[in-house]
PDB file of N, CA and C in Angstrom:
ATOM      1  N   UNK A   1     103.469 118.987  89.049  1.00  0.00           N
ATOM      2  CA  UNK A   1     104.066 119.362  90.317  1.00  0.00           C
ATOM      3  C   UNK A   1     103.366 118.617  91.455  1.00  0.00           C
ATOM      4  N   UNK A   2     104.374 118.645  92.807  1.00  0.00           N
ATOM      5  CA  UNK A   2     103.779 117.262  93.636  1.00  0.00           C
ATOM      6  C   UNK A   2     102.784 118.582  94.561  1.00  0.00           C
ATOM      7  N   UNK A   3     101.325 118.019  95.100  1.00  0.00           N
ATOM      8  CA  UNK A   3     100.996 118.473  96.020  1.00  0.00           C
ATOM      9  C   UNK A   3     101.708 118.666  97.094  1.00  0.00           C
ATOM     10  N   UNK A   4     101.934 119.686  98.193  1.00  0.00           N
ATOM     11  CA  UNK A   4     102.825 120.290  99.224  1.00  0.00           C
ATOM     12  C   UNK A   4     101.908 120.426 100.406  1.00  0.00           C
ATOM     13  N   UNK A   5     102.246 119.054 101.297  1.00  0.00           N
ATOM     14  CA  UNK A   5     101.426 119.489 102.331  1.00  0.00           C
ATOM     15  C   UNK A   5     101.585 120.979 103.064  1.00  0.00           C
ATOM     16  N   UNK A   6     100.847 121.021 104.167  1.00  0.00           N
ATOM     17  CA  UNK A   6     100.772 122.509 105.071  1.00  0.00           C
ATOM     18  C   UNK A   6     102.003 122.424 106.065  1.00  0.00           C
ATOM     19  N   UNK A   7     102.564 122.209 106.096  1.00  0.00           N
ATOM     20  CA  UNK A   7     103.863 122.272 106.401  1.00  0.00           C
ATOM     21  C   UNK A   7     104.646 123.689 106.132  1.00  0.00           C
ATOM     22  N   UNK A   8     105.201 124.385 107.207  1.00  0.00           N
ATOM     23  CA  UNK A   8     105.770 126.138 106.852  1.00  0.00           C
ATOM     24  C   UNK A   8     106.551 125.929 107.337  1.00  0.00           C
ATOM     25  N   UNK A   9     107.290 127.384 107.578  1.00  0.00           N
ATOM     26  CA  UNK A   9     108.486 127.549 108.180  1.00  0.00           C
ATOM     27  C   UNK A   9     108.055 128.054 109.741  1.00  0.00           C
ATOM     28  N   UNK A  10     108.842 127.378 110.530  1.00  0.00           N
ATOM     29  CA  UNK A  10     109.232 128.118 112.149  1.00  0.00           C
ATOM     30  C   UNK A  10     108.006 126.699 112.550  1.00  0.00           C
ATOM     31  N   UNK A  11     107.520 125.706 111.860  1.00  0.00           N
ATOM     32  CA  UNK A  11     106.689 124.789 112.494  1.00  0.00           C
ATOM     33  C   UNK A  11     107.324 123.829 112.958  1.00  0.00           C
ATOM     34  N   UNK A  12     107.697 122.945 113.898  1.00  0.00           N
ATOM     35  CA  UNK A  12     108.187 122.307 114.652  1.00  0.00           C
ATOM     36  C   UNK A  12     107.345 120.839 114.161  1.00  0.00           C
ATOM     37  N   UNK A  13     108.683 119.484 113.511  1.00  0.00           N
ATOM     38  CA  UNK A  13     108.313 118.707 113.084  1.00  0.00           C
ATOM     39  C   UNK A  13     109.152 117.470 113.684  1.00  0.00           C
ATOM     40  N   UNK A  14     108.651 116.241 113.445  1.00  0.00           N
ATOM     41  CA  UNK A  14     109.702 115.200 113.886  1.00  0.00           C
ATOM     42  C   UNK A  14     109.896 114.310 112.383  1.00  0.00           C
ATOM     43  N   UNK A  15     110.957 113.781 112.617  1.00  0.00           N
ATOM     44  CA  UNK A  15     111.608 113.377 111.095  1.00  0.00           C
ATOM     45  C   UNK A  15     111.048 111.552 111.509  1.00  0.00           C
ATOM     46  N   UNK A  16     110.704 111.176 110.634  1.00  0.00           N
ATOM     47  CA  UNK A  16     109.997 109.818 110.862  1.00  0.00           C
ATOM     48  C   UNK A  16     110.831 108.582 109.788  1.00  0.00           C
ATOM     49  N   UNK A  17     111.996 108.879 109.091  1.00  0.00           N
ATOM     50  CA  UNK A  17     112.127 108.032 108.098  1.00  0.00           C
ATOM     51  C   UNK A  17     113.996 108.578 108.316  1.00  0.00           C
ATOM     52  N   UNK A  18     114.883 107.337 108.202  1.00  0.00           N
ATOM     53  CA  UNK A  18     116.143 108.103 108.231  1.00  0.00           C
ATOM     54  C   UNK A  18     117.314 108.265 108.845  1.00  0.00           C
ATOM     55  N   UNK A  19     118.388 108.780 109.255  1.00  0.00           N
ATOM     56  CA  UNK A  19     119.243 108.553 110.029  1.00  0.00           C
ATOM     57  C   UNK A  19     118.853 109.397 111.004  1.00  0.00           C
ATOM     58  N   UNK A  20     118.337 110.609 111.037  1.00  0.00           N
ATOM     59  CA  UNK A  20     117.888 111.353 111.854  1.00  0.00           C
ATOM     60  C   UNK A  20     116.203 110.973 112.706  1.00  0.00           C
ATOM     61  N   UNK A  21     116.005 109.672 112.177  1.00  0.00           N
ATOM     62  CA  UNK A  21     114.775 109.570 112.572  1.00  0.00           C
ATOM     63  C   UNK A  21     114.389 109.583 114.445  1.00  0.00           C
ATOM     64  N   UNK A  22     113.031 109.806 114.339  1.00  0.00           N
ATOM     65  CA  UNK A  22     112.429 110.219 116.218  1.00  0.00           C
ATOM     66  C   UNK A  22     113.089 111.841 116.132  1.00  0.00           C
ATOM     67  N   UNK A  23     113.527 112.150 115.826  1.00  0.00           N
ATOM     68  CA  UNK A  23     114.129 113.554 116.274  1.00  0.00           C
ATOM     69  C   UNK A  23     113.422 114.550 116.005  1.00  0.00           C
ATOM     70  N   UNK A  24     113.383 115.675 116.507  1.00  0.00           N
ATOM     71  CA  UNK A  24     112.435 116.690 116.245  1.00  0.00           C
ATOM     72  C   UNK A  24     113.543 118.315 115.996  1.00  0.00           C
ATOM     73  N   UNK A  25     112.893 119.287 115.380  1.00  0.00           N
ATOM     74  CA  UNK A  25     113.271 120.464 115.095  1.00  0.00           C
ATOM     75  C   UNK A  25     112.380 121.462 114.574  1.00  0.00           C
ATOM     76  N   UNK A  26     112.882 122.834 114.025  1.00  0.00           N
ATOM     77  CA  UNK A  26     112.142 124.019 113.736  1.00  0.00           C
ATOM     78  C   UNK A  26     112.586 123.853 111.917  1.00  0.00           C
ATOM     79  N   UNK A  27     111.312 124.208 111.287  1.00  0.00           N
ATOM     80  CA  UNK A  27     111.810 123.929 109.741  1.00  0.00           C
ATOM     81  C   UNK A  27     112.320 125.351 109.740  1.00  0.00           C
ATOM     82  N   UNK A  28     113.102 125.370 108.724  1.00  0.00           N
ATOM     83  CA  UNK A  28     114.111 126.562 108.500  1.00  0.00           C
ATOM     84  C   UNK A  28     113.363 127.567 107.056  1.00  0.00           C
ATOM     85  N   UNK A  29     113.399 126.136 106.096  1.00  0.00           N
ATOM     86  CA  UNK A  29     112.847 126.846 105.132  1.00  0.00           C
ATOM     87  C   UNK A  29     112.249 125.480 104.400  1.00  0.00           C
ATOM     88  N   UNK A  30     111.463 125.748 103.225  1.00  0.00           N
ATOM     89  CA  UNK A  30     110.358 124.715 102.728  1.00  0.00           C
ATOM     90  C   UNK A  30     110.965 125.340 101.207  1.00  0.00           C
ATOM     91  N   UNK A  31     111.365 123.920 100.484  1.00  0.00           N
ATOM     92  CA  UNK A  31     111.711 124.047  99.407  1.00  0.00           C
ATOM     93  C   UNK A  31     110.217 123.271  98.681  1.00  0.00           C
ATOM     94  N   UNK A  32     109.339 124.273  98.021  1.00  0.00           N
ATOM     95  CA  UNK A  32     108.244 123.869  97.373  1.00  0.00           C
ATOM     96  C   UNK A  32     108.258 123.272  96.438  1.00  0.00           C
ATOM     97  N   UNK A  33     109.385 123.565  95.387  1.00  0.00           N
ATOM     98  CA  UNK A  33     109.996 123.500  93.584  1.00  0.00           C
ATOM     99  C   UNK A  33     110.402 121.872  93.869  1.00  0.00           C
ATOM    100  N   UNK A  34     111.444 121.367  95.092  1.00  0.00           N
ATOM    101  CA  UNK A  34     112.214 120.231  95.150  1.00  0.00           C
ATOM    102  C   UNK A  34     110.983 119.271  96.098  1.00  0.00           C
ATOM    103  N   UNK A  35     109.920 119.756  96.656  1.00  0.00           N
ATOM    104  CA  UNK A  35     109.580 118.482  97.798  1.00  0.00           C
ATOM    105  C   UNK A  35     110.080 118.859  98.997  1.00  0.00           C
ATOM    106  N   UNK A  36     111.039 119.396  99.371  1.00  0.00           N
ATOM    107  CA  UNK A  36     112.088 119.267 100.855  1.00  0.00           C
ATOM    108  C   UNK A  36     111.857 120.323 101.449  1.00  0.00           C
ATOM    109  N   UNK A  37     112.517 120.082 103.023  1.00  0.00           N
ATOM    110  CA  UNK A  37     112.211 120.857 104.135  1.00  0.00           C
ATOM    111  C   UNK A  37     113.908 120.792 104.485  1.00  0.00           C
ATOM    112  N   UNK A  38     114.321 122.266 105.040  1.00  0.00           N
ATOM    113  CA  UNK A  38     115.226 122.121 105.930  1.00  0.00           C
ATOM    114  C   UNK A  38     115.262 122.298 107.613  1.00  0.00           C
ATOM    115  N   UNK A  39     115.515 121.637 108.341  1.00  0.00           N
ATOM    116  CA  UNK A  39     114.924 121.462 109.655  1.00  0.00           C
ATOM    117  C   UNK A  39     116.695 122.542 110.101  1.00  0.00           C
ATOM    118  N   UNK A  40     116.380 122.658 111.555  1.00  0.00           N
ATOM    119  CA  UNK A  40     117.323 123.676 112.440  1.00  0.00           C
ATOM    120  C   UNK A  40     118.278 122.100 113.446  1.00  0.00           C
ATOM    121  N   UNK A  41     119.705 122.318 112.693  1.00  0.00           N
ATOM    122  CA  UNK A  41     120.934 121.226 113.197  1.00  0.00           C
ATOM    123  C   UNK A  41     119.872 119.741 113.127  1.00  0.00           C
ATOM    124  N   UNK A  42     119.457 119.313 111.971  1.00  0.00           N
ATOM    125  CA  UNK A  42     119.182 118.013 111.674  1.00  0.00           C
ATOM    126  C   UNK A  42     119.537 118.116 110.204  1.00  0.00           C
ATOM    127  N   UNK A  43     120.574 116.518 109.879  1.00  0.00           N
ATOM    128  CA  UNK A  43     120.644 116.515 108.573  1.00  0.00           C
ATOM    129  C   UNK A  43     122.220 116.984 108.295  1.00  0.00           C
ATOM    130  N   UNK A  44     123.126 117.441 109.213  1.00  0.00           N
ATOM    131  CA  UNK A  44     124.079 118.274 108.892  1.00  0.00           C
ATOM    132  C   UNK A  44     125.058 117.762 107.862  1.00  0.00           C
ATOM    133  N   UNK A  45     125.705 118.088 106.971  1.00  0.00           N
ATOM    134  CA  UNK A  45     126.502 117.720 105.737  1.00  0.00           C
ATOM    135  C   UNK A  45     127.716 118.456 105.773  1.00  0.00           C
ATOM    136  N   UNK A  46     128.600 118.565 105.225  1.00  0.00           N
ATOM    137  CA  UNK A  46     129.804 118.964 105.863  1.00  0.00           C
ATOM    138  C   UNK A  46     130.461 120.120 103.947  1.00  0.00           C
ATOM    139  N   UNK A  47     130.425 121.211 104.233  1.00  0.00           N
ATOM    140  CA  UNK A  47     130.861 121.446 102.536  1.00  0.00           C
ATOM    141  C   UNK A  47     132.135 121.788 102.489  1.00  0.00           C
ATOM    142  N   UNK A  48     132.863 121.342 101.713  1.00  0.00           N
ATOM    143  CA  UNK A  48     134.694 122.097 101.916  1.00  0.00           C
ATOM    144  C   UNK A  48     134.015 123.960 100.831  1.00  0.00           C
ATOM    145  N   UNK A  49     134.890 124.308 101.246  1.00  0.00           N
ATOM    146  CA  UNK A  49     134.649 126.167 100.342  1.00  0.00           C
ATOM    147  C   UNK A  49     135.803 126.109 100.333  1.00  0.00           C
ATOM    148  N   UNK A  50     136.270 126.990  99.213  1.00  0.00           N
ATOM    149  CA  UNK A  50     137.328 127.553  99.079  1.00  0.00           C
ATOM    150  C   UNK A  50     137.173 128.756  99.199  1.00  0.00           C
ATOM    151  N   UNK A  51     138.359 129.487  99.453  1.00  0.00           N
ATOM    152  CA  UNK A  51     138.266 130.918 100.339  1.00  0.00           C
ATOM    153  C   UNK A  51     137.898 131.916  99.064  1.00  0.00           C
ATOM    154  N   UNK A  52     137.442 132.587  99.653  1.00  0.00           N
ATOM    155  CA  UNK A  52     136.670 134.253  98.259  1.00  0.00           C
ATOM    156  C   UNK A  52     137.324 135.562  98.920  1.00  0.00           C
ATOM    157  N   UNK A  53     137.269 136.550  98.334  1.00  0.00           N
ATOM    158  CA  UNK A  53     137.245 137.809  99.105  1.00  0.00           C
ATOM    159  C   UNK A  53     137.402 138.013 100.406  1.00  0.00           C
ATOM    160  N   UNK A  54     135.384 137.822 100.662  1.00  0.00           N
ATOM    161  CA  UNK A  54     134.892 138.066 101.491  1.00  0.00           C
ATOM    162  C   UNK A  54     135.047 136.960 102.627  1.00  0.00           C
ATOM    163  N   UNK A  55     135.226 135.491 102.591  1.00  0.00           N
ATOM    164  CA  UNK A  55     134.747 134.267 103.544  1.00  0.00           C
ATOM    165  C   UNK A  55     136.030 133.676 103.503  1.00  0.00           C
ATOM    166  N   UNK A  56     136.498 133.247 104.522  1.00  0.00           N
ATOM    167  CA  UNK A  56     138.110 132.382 104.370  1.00  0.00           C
ATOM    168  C   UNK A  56     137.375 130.889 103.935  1.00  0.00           C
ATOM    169  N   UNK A  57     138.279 129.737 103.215  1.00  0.00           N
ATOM    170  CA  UNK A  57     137.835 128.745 103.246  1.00  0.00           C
ATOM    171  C   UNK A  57     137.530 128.208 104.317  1.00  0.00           C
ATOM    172  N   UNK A  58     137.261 126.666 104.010  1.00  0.00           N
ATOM    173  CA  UNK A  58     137.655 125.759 105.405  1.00  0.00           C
ATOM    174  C   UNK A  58     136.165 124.582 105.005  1.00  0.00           C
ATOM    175  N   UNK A  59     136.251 123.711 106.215  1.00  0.00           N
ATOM    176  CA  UNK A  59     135.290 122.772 105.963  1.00  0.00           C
ATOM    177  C   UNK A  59     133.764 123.222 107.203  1.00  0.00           C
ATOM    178  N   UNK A  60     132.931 123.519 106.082  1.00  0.00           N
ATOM    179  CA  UNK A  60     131.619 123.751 106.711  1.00  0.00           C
ATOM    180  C   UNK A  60     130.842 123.282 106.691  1.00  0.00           C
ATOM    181  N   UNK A  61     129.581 123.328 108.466  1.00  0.00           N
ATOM    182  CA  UNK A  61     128.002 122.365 108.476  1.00  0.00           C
ATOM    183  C   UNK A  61     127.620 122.850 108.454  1.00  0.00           C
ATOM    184  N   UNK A  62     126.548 122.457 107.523  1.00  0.00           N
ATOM    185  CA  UNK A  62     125.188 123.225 107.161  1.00  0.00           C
ATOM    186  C   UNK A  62     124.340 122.241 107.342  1.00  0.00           C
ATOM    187  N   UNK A  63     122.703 122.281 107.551  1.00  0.00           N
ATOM    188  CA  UNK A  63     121.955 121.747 106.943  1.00  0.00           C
ATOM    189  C   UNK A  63     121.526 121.040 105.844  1.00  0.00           C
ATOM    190  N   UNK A  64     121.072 120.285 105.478  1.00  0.00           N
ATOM    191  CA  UNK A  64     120.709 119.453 104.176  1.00  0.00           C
ATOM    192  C   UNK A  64     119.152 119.347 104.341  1.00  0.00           C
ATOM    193  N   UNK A  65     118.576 119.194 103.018  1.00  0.00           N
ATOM    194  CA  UNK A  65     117.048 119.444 103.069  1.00  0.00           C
ATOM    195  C   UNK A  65     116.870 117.303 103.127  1.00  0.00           C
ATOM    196  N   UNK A  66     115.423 117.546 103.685  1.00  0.00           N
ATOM    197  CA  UNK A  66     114.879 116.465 103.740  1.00  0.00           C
ATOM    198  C   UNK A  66     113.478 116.321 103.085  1.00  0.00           C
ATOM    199  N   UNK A  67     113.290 115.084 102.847  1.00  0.00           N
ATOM    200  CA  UNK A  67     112.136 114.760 102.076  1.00  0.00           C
ATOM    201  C   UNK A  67     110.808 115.283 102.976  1.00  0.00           C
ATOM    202  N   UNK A  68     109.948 115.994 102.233  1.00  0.00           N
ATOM    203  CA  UNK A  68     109.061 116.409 103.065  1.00  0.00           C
ATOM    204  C   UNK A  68     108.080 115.046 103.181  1.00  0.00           C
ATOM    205  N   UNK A  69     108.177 114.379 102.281  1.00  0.00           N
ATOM    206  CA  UNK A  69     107.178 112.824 103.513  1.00  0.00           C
ATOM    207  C   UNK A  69     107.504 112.422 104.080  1.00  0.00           C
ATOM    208  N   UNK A  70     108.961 112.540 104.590  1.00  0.00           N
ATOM    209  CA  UNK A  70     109.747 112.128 105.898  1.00  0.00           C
ATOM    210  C   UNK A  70     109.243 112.590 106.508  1.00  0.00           C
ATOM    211  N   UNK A  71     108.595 113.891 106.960  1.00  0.00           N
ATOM    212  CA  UNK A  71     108.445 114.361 108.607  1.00  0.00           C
ATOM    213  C   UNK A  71     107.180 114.685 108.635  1.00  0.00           C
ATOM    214  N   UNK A  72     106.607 115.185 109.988  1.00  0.00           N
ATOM    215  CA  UNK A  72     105.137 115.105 110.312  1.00  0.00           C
ATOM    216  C   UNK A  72     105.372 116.041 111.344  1.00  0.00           C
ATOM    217  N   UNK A  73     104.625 116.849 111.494  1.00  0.00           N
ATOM    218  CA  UNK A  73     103.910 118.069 112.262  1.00  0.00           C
ATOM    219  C   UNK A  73     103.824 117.239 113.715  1.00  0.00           C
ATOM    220  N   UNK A  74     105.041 118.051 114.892  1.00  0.00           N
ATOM    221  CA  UNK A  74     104.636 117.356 115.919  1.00  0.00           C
ATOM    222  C   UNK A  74     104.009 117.978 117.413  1.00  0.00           C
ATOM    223  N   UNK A  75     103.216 117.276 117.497  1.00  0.00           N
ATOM    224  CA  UNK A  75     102.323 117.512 118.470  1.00  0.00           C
ATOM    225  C   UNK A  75     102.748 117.653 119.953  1.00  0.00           C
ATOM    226  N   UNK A  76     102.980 118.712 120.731  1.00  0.00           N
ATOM    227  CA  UNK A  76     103.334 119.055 122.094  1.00  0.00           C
ATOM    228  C   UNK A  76     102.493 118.214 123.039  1.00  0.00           C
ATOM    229  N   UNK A  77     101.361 118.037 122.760  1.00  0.00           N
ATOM    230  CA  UNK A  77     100.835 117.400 123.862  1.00  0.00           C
ATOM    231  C   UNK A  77     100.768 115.996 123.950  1.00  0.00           C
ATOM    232  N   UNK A  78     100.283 115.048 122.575  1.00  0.00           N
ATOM    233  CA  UNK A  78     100.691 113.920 122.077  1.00  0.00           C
ATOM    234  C   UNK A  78     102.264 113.610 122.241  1.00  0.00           C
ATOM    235  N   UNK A  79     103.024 114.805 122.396  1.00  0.00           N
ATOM    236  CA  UNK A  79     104.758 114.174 122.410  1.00  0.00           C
ATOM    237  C   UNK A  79     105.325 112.828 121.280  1.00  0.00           C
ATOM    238  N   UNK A  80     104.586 113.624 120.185  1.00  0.00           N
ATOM    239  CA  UNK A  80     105.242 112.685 118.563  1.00  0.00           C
ATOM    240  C   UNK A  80     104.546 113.296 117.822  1.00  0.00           C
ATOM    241  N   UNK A  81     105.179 112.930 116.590  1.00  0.00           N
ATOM    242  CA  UNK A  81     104.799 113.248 115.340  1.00  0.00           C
ATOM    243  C   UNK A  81     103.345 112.949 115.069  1.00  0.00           C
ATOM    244  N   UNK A  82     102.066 113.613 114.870  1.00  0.00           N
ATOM    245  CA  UNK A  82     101.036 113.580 114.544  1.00  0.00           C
ATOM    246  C   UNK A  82     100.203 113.991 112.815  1.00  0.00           C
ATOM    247  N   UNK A  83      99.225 113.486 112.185  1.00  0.00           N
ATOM    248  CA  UNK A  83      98.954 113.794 111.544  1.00  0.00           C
ATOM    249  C   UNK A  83      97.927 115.204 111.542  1.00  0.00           C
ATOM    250  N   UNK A  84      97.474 115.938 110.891  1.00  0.00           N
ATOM    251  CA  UNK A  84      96.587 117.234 111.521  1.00  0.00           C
ATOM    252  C   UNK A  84      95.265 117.160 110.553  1.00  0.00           C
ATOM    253  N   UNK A  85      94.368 117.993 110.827  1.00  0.00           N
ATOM    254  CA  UNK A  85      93.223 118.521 110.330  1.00  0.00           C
ATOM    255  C   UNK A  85      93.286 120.119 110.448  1.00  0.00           C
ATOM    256  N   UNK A  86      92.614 120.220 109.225  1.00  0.00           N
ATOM    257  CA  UNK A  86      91.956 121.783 109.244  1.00  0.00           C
ATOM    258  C   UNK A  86      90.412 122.050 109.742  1.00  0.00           C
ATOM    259  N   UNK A  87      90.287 122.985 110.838  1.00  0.00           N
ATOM    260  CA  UNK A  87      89.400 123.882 111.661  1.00  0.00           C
ATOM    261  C   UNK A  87      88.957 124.851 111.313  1.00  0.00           C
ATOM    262  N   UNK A  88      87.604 125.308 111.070  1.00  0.00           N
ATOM    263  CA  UNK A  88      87.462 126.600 110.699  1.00  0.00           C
ATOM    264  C   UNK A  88      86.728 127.511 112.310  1.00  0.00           C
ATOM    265  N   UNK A  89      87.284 128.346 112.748  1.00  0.00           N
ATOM    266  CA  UNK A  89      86.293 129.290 113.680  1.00  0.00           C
ATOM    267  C   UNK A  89      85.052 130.074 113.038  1.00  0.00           C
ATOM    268  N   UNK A  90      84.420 130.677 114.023  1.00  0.00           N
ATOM    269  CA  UNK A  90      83.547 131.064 113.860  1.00  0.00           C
ATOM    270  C   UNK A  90      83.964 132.755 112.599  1.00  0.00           C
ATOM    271  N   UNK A  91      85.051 133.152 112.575  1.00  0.00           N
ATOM    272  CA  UNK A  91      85.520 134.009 111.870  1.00  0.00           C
ATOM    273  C   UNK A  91      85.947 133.708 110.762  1.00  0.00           C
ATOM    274  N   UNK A  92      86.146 132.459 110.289  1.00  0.00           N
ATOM    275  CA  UNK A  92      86.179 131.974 109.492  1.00  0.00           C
ATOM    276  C   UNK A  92      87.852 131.573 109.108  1.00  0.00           C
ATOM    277  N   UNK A  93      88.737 131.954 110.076  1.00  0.00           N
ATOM    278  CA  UNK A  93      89.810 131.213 110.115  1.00  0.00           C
ATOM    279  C   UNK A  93      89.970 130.136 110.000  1.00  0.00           C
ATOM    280  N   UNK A  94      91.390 129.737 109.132  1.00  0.00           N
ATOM    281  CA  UNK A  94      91.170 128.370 109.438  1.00  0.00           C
ATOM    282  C   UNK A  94      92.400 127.616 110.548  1.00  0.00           C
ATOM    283  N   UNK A  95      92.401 127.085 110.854  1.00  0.00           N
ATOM    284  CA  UNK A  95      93.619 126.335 112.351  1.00  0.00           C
ATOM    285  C   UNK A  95      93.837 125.134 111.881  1.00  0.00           C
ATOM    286  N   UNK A  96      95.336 124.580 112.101  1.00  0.00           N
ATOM    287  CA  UNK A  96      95.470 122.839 112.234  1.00  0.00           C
ATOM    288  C   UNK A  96      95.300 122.469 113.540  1.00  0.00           C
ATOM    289  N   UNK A  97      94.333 121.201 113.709  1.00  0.00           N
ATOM    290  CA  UNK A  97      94.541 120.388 114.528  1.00  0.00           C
ATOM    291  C   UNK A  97      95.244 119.076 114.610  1.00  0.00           C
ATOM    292  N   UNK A  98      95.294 118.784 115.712  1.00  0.00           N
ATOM    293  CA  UNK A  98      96.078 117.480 116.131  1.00  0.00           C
ATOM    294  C   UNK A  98      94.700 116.280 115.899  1.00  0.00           C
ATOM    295  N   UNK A  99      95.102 115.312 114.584  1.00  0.00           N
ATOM    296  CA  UNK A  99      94.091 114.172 114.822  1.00  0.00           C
ATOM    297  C   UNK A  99      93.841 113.144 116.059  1.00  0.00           C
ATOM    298  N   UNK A 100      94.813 112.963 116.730  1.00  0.00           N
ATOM    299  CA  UNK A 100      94.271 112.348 117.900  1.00  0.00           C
ATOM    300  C   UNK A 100      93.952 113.219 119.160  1.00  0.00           C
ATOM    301  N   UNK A 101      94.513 114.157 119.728  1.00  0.00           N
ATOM    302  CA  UNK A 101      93.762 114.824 120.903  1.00  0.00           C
ATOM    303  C   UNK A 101      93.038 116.570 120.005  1.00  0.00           C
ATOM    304  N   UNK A 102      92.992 117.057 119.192  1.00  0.00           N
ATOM    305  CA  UNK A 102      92.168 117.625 118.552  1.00  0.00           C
ATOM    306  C   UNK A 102      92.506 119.086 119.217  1.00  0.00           C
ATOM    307  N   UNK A 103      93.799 119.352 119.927  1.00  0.00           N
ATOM    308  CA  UNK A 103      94.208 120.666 119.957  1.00  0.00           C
ATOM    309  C   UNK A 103      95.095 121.242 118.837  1.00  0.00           C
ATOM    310  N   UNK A 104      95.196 122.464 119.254  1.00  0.00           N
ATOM    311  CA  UNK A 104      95.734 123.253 118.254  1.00  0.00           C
ATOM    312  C   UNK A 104      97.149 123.115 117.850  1.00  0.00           C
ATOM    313  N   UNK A 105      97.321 122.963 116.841  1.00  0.00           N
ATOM    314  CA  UNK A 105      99.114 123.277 116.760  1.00  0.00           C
ATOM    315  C   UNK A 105      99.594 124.286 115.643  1.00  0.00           C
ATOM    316  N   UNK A 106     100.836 124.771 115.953  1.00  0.00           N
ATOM    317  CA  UNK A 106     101.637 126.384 116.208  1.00  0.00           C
ATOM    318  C   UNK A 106     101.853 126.227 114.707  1.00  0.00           C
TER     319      UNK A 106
END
């Protein structure tokens, strides 16, 4: 199984490789099993359904997952995609930082 960087959900990333590339979003969910990330309206794919019960058909966008070495943890204050480090406090938490200006990120 591939190592999975620290990469979660609700972390705000920019896509670096791609048609969507420079762009930034909120990951949705982190597929660990496949490698991939799904980011919030990046990636959109279009699915036809056919109607059930419950859902009428029709043609629907969703999200599509992306390669998680495509994207990188991006940095608010840097304003791009940054690489990070782990911090420990004095409590023994641990925090990511931003490798070039060395603040915190969410």
């Amino acid at each position: 199984m591939q190592s999975v960087p620290n990469i979660r959900k609700k972390d705000v990333v920019q896509v670096m490789v791609g048609r969507e590339k420079g762009k930034t979003g909120k990951v949705l969910r982190v597929l660990k099993k496949n490698g991939t990330v799904v980011i919030e309206k990046l990636n959109q794919i279009k699915r036809h359904t056919r109607p059930t019960g419950t859902t009428p058909g029709g043609i629907i966008e969703k999200e599509a997952p992306i390669a998680i070495s495509n994207v990188m943890l991006y940095c608010e204050k840097c304003a791009k995609g940054v690489r990070f480090g782990l911090k420990k406090d004095d409590k023994g938490k641990t925090t990511r930082i931003c490798r070039k200006c060395n603040s915190n990120l969410k």
